[in-house]
PDB file of N, CA and C in Angstrom:
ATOM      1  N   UNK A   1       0.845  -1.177   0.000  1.00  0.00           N
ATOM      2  CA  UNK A   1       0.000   0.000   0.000  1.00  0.00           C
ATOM      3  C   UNK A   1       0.884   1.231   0.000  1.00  0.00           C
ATOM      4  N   UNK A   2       0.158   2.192   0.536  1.00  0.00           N
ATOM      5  CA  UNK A   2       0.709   3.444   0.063  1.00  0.00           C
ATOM      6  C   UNK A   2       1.488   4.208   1.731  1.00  0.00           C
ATOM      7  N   UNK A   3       2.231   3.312   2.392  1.00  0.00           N
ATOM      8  CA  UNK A   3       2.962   3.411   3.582  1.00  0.00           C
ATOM      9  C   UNK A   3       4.496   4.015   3.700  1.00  0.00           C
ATOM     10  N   UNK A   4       4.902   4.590   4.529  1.00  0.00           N
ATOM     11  CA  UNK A   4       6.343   5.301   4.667  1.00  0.00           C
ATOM     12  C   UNK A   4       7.151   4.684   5.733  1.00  0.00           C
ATOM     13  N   UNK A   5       8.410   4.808   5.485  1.00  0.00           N
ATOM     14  CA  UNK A   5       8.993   5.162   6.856  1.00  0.00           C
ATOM     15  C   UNK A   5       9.645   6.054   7.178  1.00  0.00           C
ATOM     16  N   UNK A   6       9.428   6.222   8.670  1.00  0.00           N
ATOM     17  CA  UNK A   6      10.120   7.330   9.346  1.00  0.00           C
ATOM     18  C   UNK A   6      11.511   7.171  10.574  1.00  0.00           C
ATOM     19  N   UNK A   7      11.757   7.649  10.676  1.00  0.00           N
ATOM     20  CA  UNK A   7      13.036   7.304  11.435  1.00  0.00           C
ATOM     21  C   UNK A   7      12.848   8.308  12.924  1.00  0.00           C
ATOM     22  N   UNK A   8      12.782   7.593  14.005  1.00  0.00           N
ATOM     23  CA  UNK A   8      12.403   8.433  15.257  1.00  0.00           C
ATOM     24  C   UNK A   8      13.492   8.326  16.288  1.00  0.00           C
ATOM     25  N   UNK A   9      13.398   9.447  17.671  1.00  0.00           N
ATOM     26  CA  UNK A   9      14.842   9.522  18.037  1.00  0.00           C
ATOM     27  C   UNK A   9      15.624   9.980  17.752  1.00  0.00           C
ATOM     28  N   UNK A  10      17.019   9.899  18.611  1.00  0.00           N
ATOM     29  CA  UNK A  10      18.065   9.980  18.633  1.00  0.00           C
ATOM     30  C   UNK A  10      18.705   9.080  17.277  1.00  0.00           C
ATOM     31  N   UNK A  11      19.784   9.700  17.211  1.00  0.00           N
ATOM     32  CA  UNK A  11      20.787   8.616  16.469  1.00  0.00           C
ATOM     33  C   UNK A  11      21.301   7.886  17.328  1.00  0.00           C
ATOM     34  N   UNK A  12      21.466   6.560  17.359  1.00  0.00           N
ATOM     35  CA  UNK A  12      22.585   6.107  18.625  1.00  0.00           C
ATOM     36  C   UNK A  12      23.366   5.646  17.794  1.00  0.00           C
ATOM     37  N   UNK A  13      24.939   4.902  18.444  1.00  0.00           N
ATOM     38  CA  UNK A  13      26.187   5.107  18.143  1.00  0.00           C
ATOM     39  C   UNK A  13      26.435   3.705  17.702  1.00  0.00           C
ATOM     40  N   UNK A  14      26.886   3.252  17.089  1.00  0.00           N
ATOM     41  CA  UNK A  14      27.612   1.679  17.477  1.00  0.00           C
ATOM     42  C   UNK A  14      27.019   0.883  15.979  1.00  0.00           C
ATOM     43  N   UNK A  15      27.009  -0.301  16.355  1.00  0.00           N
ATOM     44  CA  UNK A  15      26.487  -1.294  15.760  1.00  0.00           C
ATOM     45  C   UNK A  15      25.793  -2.437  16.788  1.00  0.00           C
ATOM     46  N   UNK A  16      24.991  -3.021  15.780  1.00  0.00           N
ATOM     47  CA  UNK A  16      24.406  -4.952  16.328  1.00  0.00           C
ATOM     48  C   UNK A  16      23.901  -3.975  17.902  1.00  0.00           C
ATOM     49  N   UNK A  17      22.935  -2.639  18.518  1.00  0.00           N
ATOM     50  CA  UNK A  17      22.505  -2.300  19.349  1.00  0.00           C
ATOM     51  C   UNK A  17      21.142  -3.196  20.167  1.00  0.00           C
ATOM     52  N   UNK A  18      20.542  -3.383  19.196  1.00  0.00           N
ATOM     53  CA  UNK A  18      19.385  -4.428  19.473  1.00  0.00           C
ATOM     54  C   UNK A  18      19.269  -5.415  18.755  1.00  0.00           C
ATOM     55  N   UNK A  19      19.317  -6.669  19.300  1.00  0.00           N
ATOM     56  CA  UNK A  19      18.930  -7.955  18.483  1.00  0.00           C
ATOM     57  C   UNK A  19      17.665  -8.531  18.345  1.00  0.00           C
ATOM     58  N   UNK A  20      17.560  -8.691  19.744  1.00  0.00           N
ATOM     59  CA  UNK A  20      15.703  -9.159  20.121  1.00  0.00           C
ATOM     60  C   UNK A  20      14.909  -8.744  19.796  1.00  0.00           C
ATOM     61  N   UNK A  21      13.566  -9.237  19.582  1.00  0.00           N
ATOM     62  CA  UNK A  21      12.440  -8.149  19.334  1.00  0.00           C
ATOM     63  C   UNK A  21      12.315  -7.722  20.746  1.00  0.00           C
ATOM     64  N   UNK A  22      11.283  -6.605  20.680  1.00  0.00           N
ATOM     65  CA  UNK A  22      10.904  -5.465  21.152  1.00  0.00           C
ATOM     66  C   UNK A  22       9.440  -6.274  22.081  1.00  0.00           C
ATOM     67  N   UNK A  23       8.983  -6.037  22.892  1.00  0.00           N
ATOM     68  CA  UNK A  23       8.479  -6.468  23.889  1.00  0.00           C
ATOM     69  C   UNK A  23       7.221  -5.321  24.161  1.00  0.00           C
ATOM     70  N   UNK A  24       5.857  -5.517  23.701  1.00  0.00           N
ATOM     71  CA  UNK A  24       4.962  -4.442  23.840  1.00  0.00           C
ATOM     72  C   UNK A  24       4.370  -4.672  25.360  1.00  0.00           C
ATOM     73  N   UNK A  25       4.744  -3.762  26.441  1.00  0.00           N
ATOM     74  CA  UNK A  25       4.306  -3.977  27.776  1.00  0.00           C
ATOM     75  C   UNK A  25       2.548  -3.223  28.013  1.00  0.00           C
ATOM     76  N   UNK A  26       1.952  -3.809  28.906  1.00  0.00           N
ATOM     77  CA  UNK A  26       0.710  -3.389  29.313  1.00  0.00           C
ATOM     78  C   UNK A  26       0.380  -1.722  29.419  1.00  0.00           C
ATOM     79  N   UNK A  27       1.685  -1.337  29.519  1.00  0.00           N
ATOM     80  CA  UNK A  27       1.723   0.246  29.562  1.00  0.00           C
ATOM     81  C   UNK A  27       1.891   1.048  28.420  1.00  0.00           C
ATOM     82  N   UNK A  28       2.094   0.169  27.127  1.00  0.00           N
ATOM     83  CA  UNK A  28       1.882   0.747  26.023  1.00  0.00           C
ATOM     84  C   UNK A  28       3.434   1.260  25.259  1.00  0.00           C
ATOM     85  N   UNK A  29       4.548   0.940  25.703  1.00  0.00           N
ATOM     86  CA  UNK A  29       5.504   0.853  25.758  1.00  0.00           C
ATOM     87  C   UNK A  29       6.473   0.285  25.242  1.00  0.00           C
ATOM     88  N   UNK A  30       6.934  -0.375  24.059  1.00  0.00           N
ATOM     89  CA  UNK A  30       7.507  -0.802  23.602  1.00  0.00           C
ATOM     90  C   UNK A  30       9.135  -0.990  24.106  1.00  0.00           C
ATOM     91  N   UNK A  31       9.714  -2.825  24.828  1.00  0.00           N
ATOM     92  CA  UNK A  31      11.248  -2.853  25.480  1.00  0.00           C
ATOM     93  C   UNK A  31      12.071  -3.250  24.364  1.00  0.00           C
ATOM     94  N   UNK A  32      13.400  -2.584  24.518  1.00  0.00           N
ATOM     95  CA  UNK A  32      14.158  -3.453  23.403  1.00  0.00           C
ATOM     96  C   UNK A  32      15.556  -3.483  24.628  1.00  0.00           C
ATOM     97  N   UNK A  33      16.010  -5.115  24.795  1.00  0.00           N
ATOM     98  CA  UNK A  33      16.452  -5.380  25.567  1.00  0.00           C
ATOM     99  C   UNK A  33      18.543  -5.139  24.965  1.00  0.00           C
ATOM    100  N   UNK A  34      19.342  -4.602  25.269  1.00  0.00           N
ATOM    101  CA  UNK A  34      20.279  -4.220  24.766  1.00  0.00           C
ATOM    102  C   UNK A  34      21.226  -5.808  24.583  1.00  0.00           C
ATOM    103  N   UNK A  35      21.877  -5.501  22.891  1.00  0.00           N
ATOM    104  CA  UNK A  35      22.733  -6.403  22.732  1.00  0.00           C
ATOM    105  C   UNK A  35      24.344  -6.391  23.222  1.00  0.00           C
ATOM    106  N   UNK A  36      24.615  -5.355  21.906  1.00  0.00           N
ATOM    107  CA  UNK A  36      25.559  -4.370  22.207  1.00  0.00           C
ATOM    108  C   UNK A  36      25.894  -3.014  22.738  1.00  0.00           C
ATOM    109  N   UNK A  37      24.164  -2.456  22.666  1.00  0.00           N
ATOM    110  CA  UNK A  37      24.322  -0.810  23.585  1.00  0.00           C
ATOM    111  C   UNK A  37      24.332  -1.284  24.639  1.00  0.00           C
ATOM    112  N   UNK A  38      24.207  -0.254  25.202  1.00  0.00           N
ATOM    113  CA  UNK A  38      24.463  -0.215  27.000  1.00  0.00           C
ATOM    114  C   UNK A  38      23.719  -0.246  28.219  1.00  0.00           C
ATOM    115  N   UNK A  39      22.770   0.364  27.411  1.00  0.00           N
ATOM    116  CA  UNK A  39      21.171   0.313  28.015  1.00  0.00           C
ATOM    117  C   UNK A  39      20.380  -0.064  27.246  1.00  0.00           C
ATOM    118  N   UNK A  40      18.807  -0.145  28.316  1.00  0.00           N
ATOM    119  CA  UNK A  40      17.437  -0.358  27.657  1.00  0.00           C
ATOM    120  C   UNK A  40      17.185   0.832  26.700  1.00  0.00           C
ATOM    121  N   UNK A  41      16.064  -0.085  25.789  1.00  0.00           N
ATOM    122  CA  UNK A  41      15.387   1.420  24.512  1.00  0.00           C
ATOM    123  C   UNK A  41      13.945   1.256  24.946  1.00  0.00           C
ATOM    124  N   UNK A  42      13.731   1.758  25.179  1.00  0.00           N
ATOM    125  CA  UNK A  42      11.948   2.026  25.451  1.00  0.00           C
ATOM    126  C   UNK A  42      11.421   2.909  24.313  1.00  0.00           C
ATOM    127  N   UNK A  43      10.546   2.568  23.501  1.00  0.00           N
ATOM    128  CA  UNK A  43       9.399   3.781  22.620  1.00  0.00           C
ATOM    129  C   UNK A  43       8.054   3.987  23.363  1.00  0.00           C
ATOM    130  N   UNK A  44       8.038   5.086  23.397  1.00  0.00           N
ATOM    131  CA  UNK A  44       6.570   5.056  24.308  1.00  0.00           C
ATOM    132  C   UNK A  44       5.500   4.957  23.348  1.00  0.00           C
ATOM    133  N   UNK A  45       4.221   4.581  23.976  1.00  0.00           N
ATOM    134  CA  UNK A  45       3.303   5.195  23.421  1.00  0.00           C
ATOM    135  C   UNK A  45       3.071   6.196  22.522  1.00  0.00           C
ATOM    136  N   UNK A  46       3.429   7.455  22.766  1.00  0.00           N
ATOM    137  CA  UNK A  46       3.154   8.602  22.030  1.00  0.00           C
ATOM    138  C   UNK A  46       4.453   8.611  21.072  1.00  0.00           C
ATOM    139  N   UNK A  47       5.794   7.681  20.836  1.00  0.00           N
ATOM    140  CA  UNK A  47       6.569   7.645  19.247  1.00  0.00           C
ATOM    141  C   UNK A  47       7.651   7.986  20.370  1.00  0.00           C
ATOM    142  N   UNK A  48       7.827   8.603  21.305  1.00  0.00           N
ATOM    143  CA  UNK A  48       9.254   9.387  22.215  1.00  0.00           C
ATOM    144  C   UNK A  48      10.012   8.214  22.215  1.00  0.00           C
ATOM    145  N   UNK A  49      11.588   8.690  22.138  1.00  0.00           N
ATOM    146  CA  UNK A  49      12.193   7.548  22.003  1.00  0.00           C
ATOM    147  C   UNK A  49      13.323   7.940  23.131  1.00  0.00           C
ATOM    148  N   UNK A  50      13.558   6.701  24.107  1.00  0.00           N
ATOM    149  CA  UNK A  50      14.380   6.933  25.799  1.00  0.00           C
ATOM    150  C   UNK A  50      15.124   5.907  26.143  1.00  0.00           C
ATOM    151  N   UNK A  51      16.229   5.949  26.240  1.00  0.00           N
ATOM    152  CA  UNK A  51      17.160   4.915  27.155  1.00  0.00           C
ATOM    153  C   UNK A  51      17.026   4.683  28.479  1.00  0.00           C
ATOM    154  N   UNK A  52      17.093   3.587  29.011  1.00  0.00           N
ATOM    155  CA  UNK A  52      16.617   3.333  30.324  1.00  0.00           C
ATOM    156  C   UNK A  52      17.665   2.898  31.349  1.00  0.00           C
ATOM    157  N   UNK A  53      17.722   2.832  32.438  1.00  0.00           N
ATOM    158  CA  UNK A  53      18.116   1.985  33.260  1.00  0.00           C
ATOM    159  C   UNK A  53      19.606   2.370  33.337  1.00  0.00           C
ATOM    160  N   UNK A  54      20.115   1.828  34.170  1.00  0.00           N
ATOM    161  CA  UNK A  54      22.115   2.200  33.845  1.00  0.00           C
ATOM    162  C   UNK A  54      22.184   1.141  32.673  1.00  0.00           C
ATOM    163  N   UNK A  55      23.799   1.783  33.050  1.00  0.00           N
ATOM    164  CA  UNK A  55      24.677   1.083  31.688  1.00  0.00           C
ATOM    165  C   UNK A  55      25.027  -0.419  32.547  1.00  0.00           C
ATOM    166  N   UNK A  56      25.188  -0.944  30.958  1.00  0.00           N
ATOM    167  CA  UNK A  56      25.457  -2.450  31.637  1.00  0.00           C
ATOM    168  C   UNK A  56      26.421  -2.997  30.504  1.00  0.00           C
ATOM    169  N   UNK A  57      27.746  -3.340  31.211  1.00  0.00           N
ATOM    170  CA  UNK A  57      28.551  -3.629  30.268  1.00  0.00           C
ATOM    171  C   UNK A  57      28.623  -4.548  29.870  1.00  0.00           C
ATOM    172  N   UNK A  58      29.705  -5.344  28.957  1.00  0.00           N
ATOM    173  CA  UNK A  58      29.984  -6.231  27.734  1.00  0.00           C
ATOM    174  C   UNK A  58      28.914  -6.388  26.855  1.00  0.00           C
ATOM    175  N   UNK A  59      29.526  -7.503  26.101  1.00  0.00           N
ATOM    176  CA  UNK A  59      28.866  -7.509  24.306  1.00  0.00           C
ATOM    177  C   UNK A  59      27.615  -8.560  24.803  1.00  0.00           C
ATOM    178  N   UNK A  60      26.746  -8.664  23.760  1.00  0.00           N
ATOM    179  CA  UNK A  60      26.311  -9.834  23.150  1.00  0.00           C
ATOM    180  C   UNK A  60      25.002 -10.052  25.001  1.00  0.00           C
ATOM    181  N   UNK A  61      24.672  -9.314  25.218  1.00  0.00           N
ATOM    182  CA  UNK A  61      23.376  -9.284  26.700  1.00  0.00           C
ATOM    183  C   UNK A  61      23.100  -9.988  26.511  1.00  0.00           C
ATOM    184  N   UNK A  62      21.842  -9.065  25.837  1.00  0.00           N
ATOM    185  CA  UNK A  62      20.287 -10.101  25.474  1.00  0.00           C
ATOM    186  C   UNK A  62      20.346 -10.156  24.193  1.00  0.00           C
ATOM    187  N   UNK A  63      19.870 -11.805  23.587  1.00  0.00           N
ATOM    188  CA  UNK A  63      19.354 -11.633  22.810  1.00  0.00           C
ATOM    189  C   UNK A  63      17.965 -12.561  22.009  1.00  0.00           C
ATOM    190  N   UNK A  64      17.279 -12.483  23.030  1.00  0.00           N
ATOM    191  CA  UNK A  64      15.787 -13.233  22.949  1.00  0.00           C
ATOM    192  C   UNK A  64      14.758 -11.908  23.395  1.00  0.00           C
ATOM    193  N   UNK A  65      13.881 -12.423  23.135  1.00  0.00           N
ATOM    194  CA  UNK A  65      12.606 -11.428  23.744  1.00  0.00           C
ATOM    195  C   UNK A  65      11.967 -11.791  24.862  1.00  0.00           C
ATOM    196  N   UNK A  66      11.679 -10.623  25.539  1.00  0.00           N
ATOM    197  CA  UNK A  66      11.755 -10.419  26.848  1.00  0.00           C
ATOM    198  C   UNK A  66       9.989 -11.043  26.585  1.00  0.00           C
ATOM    199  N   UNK A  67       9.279 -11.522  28.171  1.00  0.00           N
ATOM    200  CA  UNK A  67       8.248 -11.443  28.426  1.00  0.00           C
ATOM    201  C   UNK A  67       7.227 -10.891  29.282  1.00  0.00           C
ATOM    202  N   UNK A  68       6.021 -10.888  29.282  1.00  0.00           N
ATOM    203  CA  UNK A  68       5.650  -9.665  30.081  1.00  0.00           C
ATOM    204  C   UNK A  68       4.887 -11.043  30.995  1.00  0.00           C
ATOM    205  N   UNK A  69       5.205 -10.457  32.621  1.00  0.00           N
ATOM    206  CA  UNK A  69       4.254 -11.092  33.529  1.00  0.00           C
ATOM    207  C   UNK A  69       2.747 -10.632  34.228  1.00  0.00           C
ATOM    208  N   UNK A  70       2.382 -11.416  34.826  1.00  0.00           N
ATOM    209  CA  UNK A  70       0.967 -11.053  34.757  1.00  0.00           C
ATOM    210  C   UNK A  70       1.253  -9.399  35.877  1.00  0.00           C
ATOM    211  N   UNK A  71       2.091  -8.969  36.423  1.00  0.00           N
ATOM    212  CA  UNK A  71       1.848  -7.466  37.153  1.00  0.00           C
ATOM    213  C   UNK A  71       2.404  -7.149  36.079  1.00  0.00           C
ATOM    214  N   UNK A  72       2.472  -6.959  35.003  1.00  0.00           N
ATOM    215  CA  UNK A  72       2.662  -5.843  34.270  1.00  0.00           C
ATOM    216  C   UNK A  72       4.742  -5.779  34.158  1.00  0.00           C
ATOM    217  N   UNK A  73       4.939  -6.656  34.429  1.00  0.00           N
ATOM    218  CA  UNK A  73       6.924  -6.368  34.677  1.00  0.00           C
ATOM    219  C   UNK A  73       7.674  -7.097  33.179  1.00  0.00           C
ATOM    220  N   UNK A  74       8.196  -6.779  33.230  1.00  0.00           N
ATOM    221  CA  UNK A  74       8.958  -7.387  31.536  1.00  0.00           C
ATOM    222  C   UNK A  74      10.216  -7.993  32.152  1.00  0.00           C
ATOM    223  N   UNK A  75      10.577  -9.184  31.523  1.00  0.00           N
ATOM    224  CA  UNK A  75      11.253  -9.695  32.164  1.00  0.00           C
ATOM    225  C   UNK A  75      12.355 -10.173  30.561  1.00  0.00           C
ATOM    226  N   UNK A  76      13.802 -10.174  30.785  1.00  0.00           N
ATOM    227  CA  UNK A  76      14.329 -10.277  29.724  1.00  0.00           C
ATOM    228  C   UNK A  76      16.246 -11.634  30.408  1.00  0.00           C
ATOM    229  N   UNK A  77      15.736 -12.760  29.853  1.00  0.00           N
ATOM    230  CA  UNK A  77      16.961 -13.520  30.214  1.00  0.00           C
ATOM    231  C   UNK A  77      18.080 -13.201  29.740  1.00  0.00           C
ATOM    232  N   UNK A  78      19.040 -13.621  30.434  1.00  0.00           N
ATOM    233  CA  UNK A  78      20.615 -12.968  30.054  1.00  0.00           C
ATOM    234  C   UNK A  78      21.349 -14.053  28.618  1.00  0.00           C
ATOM    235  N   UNK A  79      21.834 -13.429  28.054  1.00  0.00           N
ATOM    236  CA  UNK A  79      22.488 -14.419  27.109  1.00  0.00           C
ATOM    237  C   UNK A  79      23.777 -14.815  27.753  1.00  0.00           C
ATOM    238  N   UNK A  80      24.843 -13.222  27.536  1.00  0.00           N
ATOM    239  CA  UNK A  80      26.319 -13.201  28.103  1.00  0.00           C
ATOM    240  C   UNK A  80      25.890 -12.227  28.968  1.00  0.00           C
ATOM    241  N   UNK A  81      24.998 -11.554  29.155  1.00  0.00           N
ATOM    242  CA  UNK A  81      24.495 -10.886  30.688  1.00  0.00           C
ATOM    243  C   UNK A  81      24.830 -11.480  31.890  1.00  0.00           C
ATOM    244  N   UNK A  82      24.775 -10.745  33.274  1.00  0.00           N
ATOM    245  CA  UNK A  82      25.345 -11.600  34.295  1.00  0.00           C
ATOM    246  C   UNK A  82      24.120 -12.029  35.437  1.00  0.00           C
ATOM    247  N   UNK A  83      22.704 -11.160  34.597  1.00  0.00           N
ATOM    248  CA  UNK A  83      21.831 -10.836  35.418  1.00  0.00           C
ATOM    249  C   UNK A  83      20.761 -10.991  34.446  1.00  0.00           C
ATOM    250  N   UNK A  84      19.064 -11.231  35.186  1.00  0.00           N
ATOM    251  CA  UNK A  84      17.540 -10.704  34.399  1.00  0.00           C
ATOM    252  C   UNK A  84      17.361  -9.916  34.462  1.00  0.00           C
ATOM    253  N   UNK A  85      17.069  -8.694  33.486  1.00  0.00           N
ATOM    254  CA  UNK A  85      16.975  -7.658  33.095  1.00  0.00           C
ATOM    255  C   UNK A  85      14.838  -7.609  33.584  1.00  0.00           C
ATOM    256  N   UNK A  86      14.591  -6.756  34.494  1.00  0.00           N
ATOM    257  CA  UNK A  86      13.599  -6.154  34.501  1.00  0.00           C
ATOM    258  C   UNK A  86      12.768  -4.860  34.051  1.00  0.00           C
ATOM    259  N   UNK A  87      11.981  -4.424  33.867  1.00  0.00           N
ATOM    260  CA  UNK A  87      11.110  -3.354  33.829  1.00  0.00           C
ATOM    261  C   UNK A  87      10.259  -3.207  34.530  1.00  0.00           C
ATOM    262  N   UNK A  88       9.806  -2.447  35.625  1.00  0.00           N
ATOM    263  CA  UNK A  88       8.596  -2.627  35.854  1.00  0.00           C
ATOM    264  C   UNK A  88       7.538  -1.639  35.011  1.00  0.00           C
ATOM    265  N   UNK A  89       6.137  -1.711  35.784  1.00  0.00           N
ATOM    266  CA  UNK A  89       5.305  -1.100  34.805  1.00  0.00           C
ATOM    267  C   UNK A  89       5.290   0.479  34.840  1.00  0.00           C
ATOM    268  N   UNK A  90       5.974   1.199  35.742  1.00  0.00           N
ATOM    269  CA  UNK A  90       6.819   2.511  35.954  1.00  0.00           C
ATOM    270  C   UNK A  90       7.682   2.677  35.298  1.00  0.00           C
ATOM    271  N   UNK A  91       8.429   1.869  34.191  1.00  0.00           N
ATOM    272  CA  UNK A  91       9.882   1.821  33.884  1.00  0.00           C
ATOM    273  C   UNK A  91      11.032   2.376  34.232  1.00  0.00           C
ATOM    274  N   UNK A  92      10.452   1.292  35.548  1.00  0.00           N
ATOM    275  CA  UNK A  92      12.143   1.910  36.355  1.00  0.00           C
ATOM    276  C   UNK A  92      12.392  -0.087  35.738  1.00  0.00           C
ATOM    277  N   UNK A  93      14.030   0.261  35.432  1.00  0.00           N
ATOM    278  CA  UNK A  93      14.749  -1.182  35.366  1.00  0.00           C
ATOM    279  C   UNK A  93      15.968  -1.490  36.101  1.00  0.00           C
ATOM    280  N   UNK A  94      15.787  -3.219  36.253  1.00  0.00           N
ATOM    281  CA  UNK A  94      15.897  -3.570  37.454  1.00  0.00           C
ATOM    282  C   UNK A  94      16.953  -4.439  36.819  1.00  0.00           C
ATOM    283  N   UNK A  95      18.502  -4.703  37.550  1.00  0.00           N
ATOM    284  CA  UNK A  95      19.246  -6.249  37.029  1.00  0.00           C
ATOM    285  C   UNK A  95      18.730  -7.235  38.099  1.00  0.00           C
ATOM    286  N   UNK A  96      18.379  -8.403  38.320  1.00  0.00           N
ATOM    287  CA  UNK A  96      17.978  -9.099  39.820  1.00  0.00           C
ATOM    288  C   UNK A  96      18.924  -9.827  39.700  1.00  0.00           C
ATOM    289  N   UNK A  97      19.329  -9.808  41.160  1.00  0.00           N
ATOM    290  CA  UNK A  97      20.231 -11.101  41.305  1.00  0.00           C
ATOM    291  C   UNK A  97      19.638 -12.566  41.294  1.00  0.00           C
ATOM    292  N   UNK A  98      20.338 -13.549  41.556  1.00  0.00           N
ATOM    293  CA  UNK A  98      21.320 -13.369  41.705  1.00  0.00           C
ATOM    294  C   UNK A  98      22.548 -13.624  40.063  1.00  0.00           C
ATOM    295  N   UNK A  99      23.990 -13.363  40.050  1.00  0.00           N
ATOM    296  CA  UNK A  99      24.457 -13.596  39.219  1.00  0.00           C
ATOM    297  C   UNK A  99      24.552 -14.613  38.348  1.00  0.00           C
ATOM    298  N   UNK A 100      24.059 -14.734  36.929  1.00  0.00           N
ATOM    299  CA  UNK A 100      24.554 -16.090  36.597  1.00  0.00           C
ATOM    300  C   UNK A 100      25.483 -16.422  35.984  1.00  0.00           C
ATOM    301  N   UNK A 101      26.378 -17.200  36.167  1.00  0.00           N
ATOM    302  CA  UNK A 101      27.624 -17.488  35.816  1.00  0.00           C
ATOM    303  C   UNK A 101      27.540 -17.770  34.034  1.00  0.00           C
ATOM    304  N   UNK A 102      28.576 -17.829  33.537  1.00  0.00           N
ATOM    305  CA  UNK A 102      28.814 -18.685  31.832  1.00  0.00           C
ATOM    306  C   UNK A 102      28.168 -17.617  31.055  1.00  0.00           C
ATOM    307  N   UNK A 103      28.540 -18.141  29.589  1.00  0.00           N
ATOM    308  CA  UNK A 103      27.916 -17.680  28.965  1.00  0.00           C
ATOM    309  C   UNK A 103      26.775 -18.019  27.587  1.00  0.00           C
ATOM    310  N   UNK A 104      26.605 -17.611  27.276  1.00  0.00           N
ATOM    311  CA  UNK A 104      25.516 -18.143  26.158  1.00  0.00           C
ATOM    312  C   UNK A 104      24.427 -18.804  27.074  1.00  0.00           C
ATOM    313  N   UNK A 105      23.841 -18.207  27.876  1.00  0.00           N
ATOM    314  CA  UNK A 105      22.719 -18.849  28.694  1.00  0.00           C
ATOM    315  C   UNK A 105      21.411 -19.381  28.046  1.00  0.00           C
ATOM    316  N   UNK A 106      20.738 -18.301  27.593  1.00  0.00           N
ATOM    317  CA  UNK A 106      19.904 -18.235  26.992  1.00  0.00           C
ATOM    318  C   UNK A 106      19.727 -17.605  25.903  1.00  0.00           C
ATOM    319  N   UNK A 107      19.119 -18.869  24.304  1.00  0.00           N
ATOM    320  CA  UNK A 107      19.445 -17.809  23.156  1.00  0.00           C
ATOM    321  C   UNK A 107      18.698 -18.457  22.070  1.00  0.00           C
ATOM    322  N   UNK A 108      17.456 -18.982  23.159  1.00  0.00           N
ATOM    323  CA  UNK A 108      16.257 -19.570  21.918  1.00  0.00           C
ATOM    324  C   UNK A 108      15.220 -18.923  22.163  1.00  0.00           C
ATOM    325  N   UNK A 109      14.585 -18.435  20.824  1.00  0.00           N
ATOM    326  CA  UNK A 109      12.658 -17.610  21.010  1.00  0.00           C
ATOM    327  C   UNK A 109      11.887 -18.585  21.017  1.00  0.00           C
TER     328      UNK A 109
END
């Protein structure tokens, strides 16, 4: 059909930033759980585009899609992460312990 695209946001820096899909939370919110950036990407509702949470270092985090639980929290497993990456429905984000060791944890949809 007769559709466009647009490009929203910031520019961010890097490469391979998000791998996973994007995670539509109860709040209308769109998560994209970081591969190679540093932080979370949140799109809101209204198109605004926001980084979340601290920085969280090394390569290769997440890269599956996160799920949403029944309170409303997004929950995202670690690949080479050391931690589960949370959201709650405030988007404040959360690493929970405890640490998990190795790598390549998790890396099937």
């Amino acid at each position: 059909a007769g559709g466009h695209v647009e490009l929203i946001g910031p520019e961010l820096p890097g490469k391979l930033k998000y791998s996973a899909a994007g995670v539509l939370a109860p709040n209308g919110c769109t998560y994209f759980a970081p591969y190679d950036a540093e932080r979370m990407l949140c799109i809101t509702a209204e198109g605004d585009v926001e980084l979340l949470g601290p920085e969280i270092p090394g390569l290769y985090k997440y890269v599956v899609r996160g799920v949403v639980a029944p309170d409303g929290c997004v929950y995202f497993a670690p690949f080479d992460a050391a931690r589960v990456l949370c959201i709650d429905p405030a988007g404040n984000v959360t690493m929970l312990e405890p640490d998990l060791p190795g790598d390549a944890k998790y890396s099937s949809d």
